[in-house]
PDB file of N, CA and C in Angstrom:
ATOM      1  N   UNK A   1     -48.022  13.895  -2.580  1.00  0.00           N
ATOM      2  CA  UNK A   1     -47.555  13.392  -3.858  1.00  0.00           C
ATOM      3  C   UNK A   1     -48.445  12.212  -4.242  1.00  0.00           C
ATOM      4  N   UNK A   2     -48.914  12.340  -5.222  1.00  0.00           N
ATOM      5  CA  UNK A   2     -49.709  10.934  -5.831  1.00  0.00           C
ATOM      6  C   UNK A   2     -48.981   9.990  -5.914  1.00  0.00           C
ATOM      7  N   UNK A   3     -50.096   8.551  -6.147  1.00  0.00           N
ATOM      8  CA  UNK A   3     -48.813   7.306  -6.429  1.00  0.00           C
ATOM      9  C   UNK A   3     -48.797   7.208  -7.768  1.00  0.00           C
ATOM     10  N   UNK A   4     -47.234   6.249  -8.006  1.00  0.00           N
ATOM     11  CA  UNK A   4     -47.477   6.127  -8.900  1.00  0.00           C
ATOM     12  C   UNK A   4     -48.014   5.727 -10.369  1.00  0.00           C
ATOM     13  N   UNK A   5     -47.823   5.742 -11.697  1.00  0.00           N
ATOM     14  CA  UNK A   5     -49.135   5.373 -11.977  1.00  0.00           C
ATOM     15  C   UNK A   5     -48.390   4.093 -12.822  1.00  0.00           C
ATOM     16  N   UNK A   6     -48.947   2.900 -12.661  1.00  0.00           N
ATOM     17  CA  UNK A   6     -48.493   1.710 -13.839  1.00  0.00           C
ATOM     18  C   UNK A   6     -48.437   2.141 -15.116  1.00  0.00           C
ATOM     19  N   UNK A   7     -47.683   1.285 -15.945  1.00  0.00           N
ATOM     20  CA  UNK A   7     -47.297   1.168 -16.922  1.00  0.00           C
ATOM     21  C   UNK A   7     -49.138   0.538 -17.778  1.00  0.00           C
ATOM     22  N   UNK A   8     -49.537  -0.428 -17.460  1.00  0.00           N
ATOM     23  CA  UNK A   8     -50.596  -0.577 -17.614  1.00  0.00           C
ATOM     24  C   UNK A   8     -52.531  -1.174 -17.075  1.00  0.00           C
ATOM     25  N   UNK A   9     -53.326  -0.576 -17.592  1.00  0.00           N
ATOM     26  CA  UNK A   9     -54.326  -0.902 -16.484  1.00  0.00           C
ATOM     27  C   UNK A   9     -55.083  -2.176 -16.825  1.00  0.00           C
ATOM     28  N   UNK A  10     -55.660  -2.512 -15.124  1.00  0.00           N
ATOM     29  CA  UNK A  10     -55.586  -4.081 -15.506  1.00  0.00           C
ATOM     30  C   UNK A  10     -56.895  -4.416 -16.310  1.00  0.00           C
ATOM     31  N   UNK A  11     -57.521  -3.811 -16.896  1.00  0.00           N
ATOM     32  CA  UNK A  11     -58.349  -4.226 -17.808  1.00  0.00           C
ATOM     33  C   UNK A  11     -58.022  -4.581 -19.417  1.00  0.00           C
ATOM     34  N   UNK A  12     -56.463  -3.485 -19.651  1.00  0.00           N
ATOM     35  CA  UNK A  12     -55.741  -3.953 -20.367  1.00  0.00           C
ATOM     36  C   UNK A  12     -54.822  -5.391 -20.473  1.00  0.00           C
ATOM     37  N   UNK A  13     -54.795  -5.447 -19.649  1.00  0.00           N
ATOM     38  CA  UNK A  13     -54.041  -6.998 -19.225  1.00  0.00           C
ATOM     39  C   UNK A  13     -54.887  -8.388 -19.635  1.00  0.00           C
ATOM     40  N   UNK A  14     -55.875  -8.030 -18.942  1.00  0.00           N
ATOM     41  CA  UNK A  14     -56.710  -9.293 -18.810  1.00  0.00           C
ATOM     42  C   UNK A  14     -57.210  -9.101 -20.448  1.00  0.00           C
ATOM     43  N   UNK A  15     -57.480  -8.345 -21.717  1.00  0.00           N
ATOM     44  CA  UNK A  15     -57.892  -8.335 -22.549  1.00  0.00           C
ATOM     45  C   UNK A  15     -56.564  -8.676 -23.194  1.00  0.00           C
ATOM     46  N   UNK A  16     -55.271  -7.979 -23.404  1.00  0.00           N
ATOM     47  CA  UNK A  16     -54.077  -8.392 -24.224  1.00  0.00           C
ATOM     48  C   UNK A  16     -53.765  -9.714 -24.067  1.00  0.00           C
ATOM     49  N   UNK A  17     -54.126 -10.659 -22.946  1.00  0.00           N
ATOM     50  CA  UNK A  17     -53.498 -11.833 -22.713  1.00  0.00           C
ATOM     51  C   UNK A  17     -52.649 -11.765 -21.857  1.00  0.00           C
ATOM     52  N   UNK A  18     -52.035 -10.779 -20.933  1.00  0.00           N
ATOM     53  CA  UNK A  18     -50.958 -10.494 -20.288  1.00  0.00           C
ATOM     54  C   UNK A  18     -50.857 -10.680 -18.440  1.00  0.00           C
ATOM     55  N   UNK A  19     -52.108 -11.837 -18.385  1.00  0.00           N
ATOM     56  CA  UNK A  19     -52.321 -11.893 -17.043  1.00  0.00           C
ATOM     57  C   UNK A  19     -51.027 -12.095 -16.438  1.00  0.00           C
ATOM     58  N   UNK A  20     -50.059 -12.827 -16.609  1.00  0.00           N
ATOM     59  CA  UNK A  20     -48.752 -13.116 -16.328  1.00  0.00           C
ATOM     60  C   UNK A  20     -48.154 -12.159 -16.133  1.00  0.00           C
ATOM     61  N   UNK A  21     -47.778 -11.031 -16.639  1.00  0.00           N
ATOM     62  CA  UNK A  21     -46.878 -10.148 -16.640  1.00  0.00           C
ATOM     63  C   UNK A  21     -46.826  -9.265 -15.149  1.00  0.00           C
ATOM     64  N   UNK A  22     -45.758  -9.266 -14.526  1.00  0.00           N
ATOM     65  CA  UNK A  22     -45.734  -8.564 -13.343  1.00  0.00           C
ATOM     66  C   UNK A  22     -45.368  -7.003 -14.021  1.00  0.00           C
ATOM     67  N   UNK A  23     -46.352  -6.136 -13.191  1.00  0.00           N
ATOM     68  CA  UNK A  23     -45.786  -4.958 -13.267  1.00  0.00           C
ATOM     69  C   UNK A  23     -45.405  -4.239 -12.325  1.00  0.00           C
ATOM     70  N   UNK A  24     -44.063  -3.591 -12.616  1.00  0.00           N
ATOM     71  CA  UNK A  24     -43.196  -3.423 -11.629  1.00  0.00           C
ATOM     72  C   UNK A  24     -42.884  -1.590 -11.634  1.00  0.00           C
ATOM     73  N   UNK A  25     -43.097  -0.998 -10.406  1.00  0.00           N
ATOM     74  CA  UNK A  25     -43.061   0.539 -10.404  1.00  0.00           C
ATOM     75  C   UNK A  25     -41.748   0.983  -9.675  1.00  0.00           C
ATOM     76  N   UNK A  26     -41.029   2.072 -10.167  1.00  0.00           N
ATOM     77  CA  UNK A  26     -39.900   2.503  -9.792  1.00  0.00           C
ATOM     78  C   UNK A  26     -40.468   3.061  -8.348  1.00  0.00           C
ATOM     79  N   UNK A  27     -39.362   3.050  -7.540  1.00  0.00           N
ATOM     80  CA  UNK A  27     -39.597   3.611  -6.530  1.00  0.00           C
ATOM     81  C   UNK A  27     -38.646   5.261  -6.290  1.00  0.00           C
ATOM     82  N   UNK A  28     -38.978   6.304  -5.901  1.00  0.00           N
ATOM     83  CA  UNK A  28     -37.924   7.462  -5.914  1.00  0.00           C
ATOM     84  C   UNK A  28     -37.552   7.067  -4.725  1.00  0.00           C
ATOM     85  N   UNK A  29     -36.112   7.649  -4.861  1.00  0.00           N
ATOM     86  CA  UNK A  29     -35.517   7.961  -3.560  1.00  0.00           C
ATOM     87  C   UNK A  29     -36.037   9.028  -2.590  1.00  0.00           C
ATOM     88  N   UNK A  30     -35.291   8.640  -1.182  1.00  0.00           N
ATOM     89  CA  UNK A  30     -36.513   9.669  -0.510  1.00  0.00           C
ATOM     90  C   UNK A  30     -34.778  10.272   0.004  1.00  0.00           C
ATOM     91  N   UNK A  31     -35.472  12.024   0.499  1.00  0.00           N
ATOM     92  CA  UNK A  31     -33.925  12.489   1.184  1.00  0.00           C
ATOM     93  C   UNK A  31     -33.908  14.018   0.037  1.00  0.00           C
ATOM     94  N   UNK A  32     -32.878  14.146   0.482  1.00  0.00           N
ATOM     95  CA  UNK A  32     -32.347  15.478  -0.518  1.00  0.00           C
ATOM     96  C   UNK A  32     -31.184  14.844  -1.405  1.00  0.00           C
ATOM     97  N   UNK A  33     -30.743  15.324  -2.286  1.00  0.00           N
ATOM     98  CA  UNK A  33     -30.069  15.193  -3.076  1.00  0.00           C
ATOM     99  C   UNK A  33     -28.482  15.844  -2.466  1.00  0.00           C
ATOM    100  N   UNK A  34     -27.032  15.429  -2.486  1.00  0.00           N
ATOM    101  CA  UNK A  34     -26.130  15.654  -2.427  1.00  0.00           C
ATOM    102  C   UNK A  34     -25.785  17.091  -3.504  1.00  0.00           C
ATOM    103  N   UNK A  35     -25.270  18.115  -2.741  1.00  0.00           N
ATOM    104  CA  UNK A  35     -25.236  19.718  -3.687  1.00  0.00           C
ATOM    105  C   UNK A  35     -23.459  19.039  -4.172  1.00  0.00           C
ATOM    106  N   UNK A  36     -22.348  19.212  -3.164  1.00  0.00           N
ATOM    107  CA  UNK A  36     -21.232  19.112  -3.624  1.00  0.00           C
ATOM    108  C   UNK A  36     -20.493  17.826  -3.111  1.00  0.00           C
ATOM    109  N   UNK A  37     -21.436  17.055  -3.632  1.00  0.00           N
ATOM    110  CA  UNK A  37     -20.438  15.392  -3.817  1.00  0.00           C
ATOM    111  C   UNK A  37     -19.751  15.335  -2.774  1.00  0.00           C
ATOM    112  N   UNK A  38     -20.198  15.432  -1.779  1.00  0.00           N
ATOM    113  CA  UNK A  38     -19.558  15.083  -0.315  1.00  0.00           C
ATOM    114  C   UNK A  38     -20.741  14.749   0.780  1.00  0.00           C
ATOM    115  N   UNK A  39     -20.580  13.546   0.577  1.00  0.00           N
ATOM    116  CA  UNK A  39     -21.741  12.758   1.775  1.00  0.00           C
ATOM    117  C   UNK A  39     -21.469  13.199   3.352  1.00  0.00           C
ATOM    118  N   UNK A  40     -22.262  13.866   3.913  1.00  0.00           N
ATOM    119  CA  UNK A  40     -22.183  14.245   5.176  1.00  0.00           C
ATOM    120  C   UNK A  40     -23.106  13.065   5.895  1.00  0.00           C
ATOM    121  N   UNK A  41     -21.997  12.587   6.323  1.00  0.00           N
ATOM    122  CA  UNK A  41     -22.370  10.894   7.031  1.00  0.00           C
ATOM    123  C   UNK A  41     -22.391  11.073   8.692  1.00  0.00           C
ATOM    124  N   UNK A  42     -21.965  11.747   9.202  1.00  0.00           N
ATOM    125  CA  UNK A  42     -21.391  12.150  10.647  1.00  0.00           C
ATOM    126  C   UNK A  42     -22.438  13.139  11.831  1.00  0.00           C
ATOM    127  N   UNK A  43     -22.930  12.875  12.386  1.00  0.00           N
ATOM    128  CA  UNK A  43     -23.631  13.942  13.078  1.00  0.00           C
ATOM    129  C   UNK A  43     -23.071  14.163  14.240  1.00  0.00           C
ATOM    130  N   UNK A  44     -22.530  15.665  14.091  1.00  0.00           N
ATOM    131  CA  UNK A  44     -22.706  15.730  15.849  1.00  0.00           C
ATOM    132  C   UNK A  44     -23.562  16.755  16.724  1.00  0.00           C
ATOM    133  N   UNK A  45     -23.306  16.457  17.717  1.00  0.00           N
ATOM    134  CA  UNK A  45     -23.944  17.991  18.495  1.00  0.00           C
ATOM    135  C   UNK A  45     -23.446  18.929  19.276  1.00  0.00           C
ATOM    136  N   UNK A  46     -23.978  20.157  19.678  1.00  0.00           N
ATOM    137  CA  UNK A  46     -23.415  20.709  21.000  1.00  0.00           C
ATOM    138  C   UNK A  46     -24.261  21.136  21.314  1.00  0.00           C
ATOM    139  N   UNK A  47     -23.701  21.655  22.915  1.00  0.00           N
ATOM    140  CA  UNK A  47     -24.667  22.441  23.797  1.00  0.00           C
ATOM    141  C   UNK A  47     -24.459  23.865  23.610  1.00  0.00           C
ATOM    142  N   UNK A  48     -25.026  24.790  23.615  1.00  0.00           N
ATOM    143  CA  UNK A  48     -25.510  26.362  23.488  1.00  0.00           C
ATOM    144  C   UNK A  48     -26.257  27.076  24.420  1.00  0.00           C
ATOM    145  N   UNK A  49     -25.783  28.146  24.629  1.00  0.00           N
ATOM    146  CA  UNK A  49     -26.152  29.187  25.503  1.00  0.00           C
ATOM    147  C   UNK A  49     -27.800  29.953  24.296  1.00  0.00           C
ATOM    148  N   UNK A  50     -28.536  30.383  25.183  1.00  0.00           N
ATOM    149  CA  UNK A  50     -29.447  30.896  24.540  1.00  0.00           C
ATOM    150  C   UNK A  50     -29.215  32.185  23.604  1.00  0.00           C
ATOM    151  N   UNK A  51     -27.928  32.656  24.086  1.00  0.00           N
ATOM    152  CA  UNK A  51     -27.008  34.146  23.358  1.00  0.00           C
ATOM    153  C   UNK A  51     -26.912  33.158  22.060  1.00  0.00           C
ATOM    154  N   UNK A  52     -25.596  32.415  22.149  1.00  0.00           N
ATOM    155  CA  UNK A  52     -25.644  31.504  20.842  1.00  0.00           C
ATOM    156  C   UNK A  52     -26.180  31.066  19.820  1.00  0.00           C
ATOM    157  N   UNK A  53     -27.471  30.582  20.427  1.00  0.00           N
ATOM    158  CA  UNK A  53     -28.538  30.143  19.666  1.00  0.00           C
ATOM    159  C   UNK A  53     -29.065  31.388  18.272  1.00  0.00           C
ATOM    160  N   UNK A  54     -29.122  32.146  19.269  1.00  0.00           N
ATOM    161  CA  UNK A  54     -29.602  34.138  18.860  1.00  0.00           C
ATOM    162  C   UNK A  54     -28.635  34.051  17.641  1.00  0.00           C
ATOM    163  N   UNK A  55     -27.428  34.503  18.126  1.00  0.00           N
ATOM    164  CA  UNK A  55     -26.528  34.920  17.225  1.00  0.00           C
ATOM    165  C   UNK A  55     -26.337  33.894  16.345  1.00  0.00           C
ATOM    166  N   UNK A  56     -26.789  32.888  15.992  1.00  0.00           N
ATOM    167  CA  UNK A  56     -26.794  31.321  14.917  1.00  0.00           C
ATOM    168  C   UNK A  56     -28.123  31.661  14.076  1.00  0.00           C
ATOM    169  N   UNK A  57     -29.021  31.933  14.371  1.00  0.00           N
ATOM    170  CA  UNK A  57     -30.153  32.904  13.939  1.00  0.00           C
ATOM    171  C   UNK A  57     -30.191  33.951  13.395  1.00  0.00           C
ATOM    172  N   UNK A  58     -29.192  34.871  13.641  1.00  0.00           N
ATOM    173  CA  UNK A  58     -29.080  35.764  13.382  1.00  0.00           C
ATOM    174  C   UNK A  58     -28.299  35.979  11.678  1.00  0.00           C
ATOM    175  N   UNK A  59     -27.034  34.927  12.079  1.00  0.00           N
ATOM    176  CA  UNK A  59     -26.010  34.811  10.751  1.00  0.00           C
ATOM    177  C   UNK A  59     -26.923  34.131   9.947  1.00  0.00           C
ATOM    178  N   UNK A  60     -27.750  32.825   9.798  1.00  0.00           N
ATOM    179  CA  UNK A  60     -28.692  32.614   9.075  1.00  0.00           C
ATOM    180  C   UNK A  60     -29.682  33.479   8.051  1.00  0.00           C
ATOM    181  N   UNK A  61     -30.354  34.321   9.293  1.00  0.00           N
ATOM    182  CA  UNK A  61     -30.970  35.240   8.873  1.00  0.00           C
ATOM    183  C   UNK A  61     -30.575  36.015   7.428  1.00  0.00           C
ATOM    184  N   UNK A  62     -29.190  36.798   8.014  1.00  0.00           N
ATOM    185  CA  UNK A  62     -28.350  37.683   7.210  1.00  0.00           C
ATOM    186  C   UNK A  62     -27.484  37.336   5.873  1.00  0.00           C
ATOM    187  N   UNK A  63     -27.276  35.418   5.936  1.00  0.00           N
ATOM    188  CA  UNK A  63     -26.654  35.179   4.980  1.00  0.00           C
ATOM    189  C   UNK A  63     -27.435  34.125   4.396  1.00  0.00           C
ATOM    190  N   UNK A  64     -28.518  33.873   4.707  1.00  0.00           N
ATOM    191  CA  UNK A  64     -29.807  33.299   3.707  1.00  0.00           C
ATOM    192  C   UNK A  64     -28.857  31.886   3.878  1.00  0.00           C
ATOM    193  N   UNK A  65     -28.925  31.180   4.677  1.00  0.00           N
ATOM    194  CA  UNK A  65     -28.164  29.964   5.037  1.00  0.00           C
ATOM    195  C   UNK A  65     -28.519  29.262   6.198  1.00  0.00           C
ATOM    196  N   UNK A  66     -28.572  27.870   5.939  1.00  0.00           N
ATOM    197  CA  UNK A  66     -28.958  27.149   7.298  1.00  0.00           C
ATOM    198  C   UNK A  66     -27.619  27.243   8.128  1.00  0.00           C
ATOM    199  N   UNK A  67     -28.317  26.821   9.148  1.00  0.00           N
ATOM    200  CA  UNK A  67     -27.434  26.523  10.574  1.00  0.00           C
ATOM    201  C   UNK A  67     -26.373  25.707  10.489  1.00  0.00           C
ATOM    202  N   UNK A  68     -26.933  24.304   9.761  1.00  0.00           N
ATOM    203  CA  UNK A  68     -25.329  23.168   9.336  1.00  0.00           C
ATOM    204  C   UNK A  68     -24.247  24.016   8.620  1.00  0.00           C
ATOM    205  N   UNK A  69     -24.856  24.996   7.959  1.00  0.00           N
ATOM    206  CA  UNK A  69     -23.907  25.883   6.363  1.00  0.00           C
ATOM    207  C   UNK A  69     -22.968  26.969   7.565  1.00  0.00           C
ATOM    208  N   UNK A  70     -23.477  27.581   8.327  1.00  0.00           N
ATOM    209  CA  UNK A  70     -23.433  28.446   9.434  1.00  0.00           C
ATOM    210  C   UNK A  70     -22.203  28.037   9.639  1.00  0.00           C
ATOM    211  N   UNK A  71     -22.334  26.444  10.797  1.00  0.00           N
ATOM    212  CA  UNK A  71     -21.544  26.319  11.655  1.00  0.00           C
ATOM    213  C   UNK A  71     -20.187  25.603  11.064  1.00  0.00           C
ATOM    214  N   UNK A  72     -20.372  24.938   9.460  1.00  0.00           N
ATOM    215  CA  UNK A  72     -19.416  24.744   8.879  1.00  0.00           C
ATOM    216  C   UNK A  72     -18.367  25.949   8.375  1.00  0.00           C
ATOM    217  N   UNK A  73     -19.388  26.792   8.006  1.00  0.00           N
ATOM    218  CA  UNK A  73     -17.863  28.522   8.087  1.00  0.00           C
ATOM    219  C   UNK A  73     -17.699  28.429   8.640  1.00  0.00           C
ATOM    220  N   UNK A  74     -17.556  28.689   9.904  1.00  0.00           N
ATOM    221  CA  UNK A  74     -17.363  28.651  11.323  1.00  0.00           C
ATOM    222  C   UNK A  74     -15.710  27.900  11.528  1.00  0.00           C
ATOM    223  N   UNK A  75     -16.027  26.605  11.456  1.00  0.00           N
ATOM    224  CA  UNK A  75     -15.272  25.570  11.472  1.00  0.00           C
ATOM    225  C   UNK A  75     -13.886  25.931  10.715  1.00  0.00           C
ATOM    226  N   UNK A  76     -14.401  26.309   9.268  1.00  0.00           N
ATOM    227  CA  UNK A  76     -13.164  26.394   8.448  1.00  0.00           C
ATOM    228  C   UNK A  76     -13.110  28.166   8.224  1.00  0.00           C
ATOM    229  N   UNK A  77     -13.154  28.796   9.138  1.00  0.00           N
ATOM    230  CA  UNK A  77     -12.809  30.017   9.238  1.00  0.00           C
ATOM    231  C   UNK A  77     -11.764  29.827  10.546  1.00  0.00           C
ATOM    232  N   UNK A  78     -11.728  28.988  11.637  1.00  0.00           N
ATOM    233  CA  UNK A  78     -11.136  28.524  12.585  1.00  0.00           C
ATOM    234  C   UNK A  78     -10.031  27.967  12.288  1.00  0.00           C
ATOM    235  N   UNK A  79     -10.005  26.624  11.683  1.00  0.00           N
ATOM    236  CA  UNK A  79      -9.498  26.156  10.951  1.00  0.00           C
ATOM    237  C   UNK A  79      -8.035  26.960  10.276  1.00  0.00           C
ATOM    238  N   UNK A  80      -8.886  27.651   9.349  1.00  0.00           N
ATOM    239  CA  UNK A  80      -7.581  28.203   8.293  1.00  0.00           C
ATOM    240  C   UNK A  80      -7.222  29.305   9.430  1.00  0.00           C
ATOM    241  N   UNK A  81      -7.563  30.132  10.369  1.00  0.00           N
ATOM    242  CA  UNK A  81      -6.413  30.690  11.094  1.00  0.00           C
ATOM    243  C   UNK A  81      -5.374  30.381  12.094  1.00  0.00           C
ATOM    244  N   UNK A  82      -6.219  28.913  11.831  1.00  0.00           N
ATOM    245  CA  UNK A  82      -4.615  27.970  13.074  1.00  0.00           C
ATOM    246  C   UNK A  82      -3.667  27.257  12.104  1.00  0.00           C
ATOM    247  N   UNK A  83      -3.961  27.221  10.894  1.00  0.00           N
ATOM    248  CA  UNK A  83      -3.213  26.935   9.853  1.00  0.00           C
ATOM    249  C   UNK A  83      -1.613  27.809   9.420  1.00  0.00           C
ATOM    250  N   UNK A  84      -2.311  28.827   9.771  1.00  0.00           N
ATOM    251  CA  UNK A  84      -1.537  30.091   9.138  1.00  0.00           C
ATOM    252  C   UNK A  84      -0.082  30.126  10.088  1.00  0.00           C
TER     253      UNK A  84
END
């Protein structure tokens, strides 16, 4: 990604009179963007069998979805049948 570019160049400055003027560049945020307004603040982990791993790969694969997306069905597919 290029940087970014000022507002103005300093040859313009020094000719307008504007040696004074600080110029100041936005900075972007770095990261991904939040999809559904719920900050996933929490990390955890587990341990896995190499079968596991496979079959986490596999559902990915088949449902065009990462692994976090994966193991959150997962969760609330669990979930709602101890609910019931």
């Amino acid at each position: 990604m290029p940087p970014p570019v000022p507002k103005y160049k300093i040859a313009d400055i020094w000719e307008n009179g504007k040696s004074q003027e600080v110029i100041q560049v936005e900075k972007k945020k770095m990261g991904r963007p939040y999809t559904n307004g719920s900050e996933k603040s929490v990390t955890k982990r587990a341990r896995m069998t190499e079968q596991d791993v496979e079959k986490l790969k596999f559902c990915c694969a088949q449902l065009e979805k990462n692994e976090s997306e994966i193991i959150r069905l997962g969760i609330d597919k669990v979930y709602s049948e101890l609910i019931k």
